[in-house]
Protein backbone atom coordinates (compact mmCIF):
# COMPACT_ATOMS: atom_id res chain seq x y z
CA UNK A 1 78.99 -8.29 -38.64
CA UNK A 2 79.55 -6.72 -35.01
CA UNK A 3 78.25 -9.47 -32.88
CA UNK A 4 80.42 -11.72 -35.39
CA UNK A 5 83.56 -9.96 -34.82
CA UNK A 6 83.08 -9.67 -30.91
CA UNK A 7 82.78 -13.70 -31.23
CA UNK A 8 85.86 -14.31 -32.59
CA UNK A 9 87.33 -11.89 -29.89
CA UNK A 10 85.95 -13.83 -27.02
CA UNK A 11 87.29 -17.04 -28.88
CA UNK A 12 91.33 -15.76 -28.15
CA UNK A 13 90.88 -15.25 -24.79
CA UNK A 14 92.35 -18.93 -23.56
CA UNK A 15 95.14 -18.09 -25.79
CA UNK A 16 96.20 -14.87 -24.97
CA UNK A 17 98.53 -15.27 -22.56
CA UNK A 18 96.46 -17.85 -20.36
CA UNK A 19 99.10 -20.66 -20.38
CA UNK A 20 101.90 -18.59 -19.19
CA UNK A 21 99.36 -17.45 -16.48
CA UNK A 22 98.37 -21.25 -15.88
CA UNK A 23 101.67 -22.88 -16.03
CA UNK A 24 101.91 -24.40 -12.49
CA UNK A 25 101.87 -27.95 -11.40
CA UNK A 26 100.42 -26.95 -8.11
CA UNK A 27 97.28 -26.27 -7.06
CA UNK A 28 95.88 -29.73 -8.22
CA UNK A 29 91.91 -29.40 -9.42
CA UNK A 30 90.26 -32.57 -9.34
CA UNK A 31 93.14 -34.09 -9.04
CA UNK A 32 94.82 -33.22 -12.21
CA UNK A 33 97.44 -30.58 -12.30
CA UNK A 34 96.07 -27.17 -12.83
CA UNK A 35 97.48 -26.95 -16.13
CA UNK A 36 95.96 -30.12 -17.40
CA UNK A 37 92.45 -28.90 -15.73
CA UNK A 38 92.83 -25.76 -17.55
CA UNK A 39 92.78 -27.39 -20.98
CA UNK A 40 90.86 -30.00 -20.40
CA UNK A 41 88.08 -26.66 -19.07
CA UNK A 42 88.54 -25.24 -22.56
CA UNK A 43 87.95 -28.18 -24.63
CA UNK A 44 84.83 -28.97 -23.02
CA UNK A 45 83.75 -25.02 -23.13
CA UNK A 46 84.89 -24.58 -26.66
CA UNK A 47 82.18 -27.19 -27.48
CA UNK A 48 79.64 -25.06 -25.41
CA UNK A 49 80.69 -21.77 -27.70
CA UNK A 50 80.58 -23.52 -30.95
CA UNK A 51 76.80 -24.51 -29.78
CA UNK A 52 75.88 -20.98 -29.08
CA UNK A 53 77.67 -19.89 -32.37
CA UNK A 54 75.77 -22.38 -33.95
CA UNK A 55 72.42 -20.49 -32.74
CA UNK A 56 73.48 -17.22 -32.86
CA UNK A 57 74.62 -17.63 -36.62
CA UNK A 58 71.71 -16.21 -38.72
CA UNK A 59 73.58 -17.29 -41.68
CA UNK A 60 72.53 -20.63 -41.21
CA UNK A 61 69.36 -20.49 -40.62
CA UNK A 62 66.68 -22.38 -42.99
CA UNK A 63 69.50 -25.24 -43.68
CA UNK A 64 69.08 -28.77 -42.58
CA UNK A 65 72.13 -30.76 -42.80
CA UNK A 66 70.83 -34.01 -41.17
């Protein structure tokens, strides 16, 4: 139950706060505008967590939903 809690923790951490942090047009990443980088960063690393979730999970363990 600990290491579940502490995930959902780490899960509100692009949301607490970071846009008001992040809310600039300039410097430009990649050629996008910060802000746009920024959530574009979280989408793809929200996958990433969600696959580590997925392993970590022990409740799921011995299913195969193919």
């Amino acid at each position: 139950m600990k290491k579940r809690f502490w995930l959902y923790i780490f899960s509100l951490i692009p949301a607490i706060g970071s846009l008001s942090v992040v809310n600039k047009v300039e410097p430009y990443v990649l050629g996008m505008p910060f802000v746009l980088f920024w959530l574009l960063m979280w989408v793809v690393l929200t996958s990433l967590f969600l696959f580590i979730v997925n392993i970590l999970d022990t409740a799921n363990e011995g299913e195969d939903d193919i």
